[in-house]
PDB file of N, CA and C in Angstrom:
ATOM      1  N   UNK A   1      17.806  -7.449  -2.265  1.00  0.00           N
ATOM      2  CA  UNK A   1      17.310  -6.514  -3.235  1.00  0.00           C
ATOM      3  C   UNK A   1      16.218  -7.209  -4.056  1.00  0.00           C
ATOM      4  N   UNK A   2      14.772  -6.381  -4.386  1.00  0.00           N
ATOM      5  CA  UNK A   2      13.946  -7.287  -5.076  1.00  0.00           C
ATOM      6  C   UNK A   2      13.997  -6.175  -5.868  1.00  0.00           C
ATOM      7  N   UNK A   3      13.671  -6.840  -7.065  1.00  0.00           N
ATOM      8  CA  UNK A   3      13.512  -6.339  -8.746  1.00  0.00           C
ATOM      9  C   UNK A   3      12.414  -6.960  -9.619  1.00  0.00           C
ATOM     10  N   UNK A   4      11.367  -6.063  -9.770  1.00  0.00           N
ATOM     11  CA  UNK A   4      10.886  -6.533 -10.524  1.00  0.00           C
ATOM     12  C   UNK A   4      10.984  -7.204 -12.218  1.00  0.00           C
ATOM     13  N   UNK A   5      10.275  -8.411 -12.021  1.00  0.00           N
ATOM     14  CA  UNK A   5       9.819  -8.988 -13.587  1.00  0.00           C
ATOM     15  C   UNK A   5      10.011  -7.898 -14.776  1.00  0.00           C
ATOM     16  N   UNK A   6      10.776  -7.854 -15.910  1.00  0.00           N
ATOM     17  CA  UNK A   6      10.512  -7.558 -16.886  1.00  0.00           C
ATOM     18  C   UNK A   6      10.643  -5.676 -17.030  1.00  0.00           C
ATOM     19  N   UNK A   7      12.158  -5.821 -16.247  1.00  0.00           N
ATOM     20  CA  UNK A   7      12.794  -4.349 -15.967  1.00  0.00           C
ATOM     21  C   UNK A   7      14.212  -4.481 -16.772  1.00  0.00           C
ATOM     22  N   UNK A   8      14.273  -3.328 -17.370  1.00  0.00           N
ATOM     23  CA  UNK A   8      15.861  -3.456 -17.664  1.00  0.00           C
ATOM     24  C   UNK A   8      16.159  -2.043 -17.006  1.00  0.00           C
ATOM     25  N   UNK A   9      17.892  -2.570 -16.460  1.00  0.00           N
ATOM     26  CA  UNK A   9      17.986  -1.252 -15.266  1.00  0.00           C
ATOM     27  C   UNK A   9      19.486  -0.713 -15.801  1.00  0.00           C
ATOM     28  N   UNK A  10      19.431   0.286 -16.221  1.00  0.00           N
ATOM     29  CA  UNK A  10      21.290   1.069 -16.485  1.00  0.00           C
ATOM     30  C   UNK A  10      21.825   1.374 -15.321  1.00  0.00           C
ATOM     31  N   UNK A  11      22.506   0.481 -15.212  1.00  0.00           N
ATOM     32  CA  UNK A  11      23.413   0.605 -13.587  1.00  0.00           C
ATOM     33  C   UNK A  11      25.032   1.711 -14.597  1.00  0.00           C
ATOM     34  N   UNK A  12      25.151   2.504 -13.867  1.00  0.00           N
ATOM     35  CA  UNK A  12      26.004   3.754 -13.750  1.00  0.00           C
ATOM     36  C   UNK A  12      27.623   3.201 -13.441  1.00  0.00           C
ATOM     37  N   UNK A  13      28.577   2.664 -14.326  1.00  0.00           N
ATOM     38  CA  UNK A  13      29.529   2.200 -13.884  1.00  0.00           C
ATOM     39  C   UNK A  13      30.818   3.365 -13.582  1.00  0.00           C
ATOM     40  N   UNK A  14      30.543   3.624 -12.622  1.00  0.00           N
ATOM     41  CA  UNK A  14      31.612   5.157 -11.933  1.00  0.00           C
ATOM     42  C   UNK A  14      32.675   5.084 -10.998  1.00  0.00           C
ATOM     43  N   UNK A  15      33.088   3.937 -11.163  1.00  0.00           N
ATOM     44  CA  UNK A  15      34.753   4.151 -11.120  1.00  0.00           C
ATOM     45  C   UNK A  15      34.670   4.517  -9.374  1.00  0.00           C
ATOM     46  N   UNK A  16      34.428   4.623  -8.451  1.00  0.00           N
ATOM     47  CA  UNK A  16      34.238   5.678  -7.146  1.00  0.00           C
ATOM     48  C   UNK A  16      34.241   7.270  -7.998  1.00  0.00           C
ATOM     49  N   UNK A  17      33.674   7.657  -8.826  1.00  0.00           N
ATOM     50  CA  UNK A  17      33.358   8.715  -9.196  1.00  0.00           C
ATOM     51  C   UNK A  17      32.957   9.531  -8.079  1.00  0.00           C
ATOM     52  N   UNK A  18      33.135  10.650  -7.554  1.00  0.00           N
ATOM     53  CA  UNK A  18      32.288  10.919  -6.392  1.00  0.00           C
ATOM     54  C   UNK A  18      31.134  12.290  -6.445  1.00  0.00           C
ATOM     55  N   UNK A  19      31.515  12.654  -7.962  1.00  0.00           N
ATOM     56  CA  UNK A  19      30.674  13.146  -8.765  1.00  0.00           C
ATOM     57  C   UNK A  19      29.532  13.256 -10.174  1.00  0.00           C
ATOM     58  N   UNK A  20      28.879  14.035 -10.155  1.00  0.00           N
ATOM     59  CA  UNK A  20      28.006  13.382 -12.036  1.00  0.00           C
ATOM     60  C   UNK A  20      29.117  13.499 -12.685  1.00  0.00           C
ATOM     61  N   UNK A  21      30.031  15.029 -13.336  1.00  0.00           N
ATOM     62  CA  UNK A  21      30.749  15.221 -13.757  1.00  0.00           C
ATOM     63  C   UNK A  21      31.508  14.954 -14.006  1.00  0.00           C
ATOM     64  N   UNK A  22      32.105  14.156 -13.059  1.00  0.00           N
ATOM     65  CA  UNK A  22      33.341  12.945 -13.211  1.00  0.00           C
ATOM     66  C   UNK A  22      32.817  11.547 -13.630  1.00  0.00           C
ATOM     67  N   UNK A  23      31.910  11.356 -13.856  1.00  0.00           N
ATOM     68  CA  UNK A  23      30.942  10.218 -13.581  1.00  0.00           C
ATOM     69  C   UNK A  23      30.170  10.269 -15.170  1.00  0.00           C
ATOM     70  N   UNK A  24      29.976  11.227 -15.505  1.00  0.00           N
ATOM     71  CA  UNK A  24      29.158  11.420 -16.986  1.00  0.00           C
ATOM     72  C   UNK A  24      29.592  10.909 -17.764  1.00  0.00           C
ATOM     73  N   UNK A  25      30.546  10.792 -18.177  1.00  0.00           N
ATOM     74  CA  UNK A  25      31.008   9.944 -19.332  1.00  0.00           C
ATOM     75  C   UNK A  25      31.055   8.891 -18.936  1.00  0.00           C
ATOM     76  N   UNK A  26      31.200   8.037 -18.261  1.00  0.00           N
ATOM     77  CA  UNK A  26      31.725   6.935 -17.876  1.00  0.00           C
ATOM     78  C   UNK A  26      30.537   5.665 -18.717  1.00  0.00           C
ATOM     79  N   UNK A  27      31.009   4.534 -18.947  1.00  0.00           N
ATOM     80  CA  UNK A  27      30.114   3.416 -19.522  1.00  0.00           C
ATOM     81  C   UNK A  27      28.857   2.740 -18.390  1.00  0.00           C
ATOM     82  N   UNK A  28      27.981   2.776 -18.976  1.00  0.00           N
ATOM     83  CA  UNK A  28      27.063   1.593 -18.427  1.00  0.00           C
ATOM     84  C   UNK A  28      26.834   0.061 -19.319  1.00  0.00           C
ATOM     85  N   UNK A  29      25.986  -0.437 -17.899  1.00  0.00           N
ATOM     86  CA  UNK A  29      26.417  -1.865 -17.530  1.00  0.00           C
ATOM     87  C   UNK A  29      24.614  -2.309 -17.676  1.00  0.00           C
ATOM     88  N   UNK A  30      24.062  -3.057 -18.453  1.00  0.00           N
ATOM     89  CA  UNK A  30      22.365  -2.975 -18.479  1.00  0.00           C
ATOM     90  C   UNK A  30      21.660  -4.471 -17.878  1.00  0.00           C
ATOM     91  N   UNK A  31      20.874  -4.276 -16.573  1.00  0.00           N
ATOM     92  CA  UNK A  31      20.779  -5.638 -15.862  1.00  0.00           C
ATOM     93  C   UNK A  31      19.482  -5.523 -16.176  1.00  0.00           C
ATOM     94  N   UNK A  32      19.301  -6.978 -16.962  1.00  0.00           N
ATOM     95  CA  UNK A  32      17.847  -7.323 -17.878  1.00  0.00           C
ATOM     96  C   UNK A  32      17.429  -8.418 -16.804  1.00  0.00           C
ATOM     97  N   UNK A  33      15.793  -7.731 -16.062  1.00  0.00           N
ATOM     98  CA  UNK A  33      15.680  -9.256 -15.544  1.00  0.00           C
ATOM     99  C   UNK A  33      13.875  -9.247 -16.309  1.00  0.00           C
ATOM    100  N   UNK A  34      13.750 -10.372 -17.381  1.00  0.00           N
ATOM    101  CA  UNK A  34      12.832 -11.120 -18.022  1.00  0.00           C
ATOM    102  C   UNK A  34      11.939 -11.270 -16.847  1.00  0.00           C
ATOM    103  N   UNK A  35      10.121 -11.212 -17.392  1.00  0.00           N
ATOM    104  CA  UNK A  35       9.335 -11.770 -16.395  1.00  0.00           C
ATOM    105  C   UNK A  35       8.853 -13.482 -16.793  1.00  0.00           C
ATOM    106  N   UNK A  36       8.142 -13.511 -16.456  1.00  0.00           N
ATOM    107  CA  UNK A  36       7.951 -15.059 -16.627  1.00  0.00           C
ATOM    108  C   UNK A  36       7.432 -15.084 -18.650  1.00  0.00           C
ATOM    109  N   UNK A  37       7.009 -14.397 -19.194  1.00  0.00           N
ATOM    110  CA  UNK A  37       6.873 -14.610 -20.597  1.00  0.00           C
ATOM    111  C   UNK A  37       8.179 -13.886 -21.628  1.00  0.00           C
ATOM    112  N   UNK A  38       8.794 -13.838 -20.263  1.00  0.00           N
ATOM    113  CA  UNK A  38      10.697 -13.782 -21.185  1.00  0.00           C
ATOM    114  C   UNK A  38      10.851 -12.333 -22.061  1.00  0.00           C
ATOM    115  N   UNK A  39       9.638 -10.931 -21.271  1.00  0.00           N
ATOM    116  CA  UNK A  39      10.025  -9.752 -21.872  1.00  0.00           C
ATOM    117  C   UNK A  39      10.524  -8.949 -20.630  1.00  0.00           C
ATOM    118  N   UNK A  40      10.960  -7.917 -21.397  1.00  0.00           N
ATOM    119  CA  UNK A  40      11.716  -7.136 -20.414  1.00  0.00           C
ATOM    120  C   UNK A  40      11.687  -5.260 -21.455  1.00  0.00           C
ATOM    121  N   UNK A  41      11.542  -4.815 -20.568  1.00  0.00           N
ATOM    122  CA  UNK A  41      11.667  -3.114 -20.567  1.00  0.00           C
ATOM    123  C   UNK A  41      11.979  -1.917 -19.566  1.00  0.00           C
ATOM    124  N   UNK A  42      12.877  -1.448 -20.587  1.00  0.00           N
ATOM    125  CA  UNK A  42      12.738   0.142 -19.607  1.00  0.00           C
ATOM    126  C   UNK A  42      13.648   0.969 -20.772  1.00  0.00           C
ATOM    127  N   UNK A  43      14.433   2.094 -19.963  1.00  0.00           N
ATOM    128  CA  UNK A  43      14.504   2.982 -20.709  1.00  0.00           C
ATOM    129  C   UNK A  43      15.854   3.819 -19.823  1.00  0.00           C
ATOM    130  N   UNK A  44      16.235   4.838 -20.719  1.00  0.00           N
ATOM    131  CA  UNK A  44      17.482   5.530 -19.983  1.00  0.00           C
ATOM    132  C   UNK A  44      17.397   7.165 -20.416  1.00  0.00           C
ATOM    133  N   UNK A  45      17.362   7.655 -19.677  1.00  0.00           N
ATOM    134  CA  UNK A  45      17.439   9.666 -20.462  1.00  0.00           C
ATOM    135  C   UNK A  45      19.043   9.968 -20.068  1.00  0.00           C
ATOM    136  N   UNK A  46      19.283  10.442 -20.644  1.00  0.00           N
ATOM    137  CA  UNK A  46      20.665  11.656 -20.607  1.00  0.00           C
ATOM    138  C   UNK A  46      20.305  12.457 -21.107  1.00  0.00           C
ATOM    139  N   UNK A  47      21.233  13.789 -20.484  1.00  0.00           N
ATOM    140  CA  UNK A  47      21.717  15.484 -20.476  1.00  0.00           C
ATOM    141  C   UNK A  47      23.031  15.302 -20.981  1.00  0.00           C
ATOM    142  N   UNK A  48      23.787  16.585 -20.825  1.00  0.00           N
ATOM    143  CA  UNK A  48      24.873  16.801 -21.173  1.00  0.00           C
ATOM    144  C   UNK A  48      25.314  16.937 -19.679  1.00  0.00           C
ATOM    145  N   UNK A  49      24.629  17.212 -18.601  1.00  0.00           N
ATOM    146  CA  UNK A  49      24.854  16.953 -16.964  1.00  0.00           C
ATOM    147  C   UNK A  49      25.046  18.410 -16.946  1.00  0.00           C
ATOM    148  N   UNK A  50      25.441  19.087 -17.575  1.00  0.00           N
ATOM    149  CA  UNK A  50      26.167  20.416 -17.068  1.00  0.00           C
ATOM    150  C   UNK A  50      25.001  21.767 -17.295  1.00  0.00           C
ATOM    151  N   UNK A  51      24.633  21.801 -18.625  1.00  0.00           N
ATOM    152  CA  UNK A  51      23.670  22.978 -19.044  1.00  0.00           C
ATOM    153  C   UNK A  51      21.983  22.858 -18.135  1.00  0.00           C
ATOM    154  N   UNK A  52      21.660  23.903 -18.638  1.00  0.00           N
ATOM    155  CA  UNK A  52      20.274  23.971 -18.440  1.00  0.00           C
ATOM    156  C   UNK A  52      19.422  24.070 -20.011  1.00  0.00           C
ATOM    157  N   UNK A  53      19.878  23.294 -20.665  1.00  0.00           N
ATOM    158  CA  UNK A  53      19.478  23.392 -21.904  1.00  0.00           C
ATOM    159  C   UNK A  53      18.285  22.360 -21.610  1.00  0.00           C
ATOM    160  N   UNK A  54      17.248  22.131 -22.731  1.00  0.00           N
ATOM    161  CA  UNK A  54      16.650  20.775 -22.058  1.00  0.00           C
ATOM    162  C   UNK A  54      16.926  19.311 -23.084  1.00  0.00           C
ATOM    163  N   UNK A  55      18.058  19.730 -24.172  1.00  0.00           N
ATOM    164  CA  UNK A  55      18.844  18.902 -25.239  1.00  0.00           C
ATOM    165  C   UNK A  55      18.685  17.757 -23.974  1.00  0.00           C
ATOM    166  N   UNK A  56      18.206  16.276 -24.598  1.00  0.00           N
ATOM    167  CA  UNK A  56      18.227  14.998 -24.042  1.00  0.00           C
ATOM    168  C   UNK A  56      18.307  13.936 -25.177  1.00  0.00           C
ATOM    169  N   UNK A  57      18.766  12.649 -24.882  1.00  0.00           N
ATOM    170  CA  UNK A  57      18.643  11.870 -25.759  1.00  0.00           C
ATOM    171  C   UNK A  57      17.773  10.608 -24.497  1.00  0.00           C
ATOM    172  N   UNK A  58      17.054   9.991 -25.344  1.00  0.00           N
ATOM    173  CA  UNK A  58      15.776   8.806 -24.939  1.00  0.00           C
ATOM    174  C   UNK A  58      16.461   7.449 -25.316  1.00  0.00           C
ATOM    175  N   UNK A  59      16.666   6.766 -24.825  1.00  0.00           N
ATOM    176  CA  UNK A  59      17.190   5.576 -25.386  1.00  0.00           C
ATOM    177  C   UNK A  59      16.188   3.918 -24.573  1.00  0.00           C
ATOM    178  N   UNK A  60      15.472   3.576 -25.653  1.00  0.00           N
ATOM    179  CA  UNK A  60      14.318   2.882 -25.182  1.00  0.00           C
ATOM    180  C   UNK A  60      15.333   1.412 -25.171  1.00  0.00           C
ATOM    181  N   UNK A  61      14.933   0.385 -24.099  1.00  0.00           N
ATOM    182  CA  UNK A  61      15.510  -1.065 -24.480  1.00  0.00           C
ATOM    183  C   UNK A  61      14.056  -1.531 -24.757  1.00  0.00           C
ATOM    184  N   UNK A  62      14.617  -2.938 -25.395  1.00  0.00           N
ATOM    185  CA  UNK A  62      13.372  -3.922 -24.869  1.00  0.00           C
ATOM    186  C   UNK A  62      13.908  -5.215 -25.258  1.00  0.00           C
ATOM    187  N   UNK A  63      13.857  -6.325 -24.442  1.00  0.00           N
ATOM    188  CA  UNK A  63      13.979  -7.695 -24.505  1.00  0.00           C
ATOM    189  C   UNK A  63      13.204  -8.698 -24.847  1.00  0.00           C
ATOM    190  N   UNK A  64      13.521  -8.994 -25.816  1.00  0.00           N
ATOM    191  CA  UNK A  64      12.086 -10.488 -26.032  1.00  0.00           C
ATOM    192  C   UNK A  64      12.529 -11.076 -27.229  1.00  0.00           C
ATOM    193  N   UNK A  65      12.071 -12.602 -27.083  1.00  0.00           N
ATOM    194  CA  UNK A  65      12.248 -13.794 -27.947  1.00  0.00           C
ATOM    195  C   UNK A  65      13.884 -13.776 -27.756  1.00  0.00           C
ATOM    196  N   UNK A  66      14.769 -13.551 -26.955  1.00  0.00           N
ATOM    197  CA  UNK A  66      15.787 -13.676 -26.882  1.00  0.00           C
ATOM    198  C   UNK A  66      16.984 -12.799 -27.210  1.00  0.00           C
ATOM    199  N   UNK A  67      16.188 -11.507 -28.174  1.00  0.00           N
ATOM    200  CA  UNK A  67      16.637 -10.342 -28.177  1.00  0.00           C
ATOM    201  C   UNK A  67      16.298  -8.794 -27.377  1.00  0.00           C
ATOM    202  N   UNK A  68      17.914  -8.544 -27.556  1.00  0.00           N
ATOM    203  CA  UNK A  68      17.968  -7.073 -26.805  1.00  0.00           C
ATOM    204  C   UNK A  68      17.534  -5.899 -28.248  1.00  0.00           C
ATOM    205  N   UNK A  69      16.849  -4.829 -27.883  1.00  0.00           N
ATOM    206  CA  UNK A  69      16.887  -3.768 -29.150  1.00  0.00           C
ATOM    207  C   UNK A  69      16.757  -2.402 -28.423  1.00  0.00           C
ATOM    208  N   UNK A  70      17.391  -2.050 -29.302  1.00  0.00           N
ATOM    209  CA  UNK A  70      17.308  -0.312 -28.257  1.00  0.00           C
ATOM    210  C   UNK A  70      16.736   0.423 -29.694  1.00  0.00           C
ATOM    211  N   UNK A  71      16.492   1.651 -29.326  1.00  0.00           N
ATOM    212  CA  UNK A  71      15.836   2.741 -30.193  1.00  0.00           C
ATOM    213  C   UNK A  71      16.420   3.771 -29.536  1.00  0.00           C
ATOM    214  N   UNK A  72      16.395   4.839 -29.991  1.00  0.00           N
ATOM    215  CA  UNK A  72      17.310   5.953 -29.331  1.00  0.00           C
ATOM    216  C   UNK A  72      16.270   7.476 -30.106  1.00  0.00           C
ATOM    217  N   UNK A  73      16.140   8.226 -29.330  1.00  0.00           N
ATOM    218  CA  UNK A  73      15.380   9.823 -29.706  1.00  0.00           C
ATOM    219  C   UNK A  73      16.540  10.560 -29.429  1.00  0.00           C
ATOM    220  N   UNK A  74      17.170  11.557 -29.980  1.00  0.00           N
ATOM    221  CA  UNK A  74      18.175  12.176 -29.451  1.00  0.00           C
ATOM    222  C   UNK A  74      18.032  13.396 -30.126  1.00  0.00           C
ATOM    223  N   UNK A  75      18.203  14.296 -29.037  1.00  0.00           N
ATOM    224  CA  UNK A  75      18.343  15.942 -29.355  1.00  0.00           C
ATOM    225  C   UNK A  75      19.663  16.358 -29.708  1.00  0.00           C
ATOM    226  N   UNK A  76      21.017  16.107 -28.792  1.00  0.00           N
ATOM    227  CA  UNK A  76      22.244  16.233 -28.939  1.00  0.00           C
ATOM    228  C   UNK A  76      23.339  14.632 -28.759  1.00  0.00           C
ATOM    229  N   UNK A  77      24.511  14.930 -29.095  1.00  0.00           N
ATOM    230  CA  UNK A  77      25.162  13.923 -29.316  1.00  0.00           C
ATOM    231  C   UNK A  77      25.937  13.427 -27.859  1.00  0.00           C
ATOM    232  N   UNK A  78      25.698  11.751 -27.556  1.00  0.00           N
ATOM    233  CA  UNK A  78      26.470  11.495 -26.280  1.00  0.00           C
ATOM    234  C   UNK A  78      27.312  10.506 -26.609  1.00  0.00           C
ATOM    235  N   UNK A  79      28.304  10.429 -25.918  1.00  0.00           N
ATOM    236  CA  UNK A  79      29.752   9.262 -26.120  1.00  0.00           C
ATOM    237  C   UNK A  79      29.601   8.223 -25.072  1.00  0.00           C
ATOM    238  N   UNK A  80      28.139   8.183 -24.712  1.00  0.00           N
ATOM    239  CA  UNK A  80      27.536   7.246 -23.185  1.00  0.00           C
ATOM    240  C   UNK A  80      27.942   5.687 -24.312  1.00  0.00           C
ATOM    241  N   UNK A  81      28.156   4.955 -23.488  1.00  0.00           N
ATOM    242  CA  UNK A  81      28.639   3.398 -24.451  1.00  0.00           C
ATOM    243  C   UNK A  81      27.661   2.557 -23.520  1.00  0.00           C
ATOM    244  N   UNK A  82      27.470   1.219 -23.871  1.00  0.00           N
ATOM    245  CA  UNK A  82      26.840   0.506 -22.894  1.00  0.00           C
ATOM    246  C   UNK A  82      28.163  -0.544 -23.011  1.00  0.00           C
ATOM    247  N   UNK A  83      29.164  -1.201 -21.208  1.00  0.00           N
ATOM    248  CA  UNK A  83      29.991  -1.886 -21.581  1.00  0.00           C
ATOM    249  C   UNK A  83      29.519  -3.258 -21.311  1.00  0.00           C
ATOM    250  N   UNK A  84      28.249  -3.643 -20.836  1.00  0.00           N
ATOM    251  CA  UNK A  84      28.389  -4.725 -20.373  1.00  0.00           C
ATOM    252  C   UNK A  84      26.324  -4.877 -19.993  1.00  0.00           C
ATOM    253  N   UNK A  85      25.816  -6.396 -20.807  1.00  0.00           N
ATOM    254  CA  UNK A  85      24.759  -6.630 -20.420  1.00  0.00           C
ATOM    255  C   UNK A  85      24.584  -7.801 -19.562  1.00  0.00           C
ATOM    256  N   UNK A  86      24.078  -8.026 -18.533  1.00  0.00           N
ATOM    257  CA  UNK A  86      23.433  -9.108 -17.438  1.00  0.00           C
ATOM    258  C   UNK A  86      22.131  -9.421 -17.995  1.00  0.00           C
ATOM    259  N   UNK A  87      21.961 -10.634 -18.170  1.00  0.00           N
ATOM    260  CA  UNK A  87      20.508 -10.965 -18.012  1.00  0.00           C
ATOM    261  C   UNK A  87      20.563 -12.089 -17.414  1.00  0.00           C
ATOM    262  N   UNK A  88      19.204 -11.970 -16.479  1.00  0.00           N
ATOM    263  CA  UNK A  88      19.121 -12.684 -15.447  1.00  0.00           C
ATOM    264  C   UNK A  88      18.066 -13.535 -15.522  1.00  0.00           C
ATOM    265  N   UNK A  89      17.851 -14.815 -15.217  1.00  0.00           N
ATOM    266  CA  UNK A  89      16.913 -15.859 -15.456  1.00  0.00           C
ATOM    267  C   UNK A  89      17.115 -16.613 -16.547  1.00  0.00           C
ATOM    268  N   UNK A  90      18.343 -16.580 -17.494  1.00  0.00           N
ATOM    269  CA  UNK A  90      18.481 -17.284 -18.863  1.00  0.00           C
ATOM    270  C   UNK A  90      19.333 -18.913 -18.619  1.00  0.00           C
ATOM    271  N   UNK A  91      18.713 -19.674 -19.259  1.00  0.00           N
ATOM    272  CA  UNK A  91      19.731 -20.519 -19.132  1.00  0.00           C
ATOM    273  C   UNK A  91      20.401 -21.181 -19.886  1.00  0.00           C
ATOM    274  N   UNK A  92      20.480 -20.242 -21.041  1.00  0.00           N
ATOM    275  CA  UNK A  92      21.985 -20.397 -22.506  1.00  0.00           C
ATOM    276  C   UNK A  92      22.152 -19.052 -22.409  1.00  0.00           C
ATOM    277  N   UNK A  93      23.493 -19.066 -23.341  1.00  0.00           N
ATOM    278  CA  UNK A  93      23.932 -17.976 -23.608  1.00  0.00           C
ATOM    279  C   UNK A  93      23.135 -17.171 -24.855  1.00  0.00           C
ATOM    280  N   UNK A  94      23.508 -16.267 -25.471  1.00  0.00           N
ATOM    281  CA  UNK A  94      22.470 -15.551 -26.463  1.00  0.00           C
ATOM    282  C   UNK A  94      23.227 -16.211 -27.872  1.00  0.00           C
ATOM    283  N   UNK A  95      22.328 -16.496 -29.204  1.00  0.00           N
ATOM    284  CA  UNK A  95      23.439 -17.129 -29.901  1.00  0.00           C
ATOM    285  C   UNK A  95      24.000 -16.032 -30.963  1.00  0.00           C
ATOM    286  N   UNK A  96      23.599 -15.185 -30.982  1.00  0.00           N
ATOM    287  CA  UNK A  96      24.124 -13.499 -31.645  1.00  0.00           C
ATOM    288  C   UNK A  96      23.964 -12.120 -30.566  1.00  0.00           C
ATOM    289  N   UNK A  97      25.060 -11.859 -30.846  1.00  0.00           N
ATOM    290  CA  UNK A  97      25.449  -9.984 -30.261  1.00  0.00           C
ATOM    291  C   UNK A  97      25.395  -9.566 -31.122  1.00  0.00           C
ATOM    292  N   UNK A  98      24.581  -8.261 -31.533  1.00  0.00           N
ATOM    293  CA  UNK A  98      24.532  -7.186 -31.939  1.00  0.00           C
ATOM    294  C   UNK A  98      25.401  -5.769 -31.719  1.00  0.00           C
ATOM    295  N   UNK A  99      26.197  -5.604 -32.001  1.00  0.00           N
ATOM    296  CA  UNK A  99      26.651  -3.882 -31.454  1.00  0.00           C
ATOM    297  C   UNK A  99      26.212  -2.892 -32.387  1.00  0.00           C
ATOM    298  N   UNK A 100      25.429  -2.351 -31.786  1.00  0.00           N
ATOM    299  CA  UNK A 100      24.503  -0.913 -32.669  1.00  0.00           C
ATOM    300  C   UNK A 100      24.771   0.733 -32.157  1.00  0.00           C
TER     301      UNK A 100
END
């Protein structure tokens, strides 16, 4: 699998979910891989999965100087959690977590 430099990716942690619906709530897992000047970005949209409403929430990451930060736009309310971050290419651990 190749991945580009300076992506952060919300991998979908679904249980063998074998549906969205069953699968929508469930937590994600965020795999940060830094490019060579140690930034990283991307981004995540959610629905409510079910309506045709076009209610979304935006939830921006971005990685750098050793921090993670998210920003969030949100139309309606989601119980989406993030359980677990990877970052890849580091070689200490981070010396503060944030939970926001």
């Amino acid at each position: 699998m190749w991945i580009k430099g300076g992506s952060i990716l919300p991998i979908l942690l679904h249980d063998n979910a074998l549906s969205v619906l069953r699968a929508i709530d469930k937590p994600i897992k965020l795999e940060v891989f830094p490019d060579q000047d140690l930034l990283a970005h991307g981004y995540l949209v959610l629905d409510d999965g079910w309506s045709t409403k076009p209610n979304k929430s935006i939830l921006n990451f971005l990685y750098q100087s050793d921090t993670l930060q998210a920003s969030i736009h949100s139309d309606f309310k989601s119980n989406k959690t993030i359980s677990e971050v990877q970052i890849y290419g580091i070689d200490k651990a981070p010396v503060q977590v944030y939970n926001f």
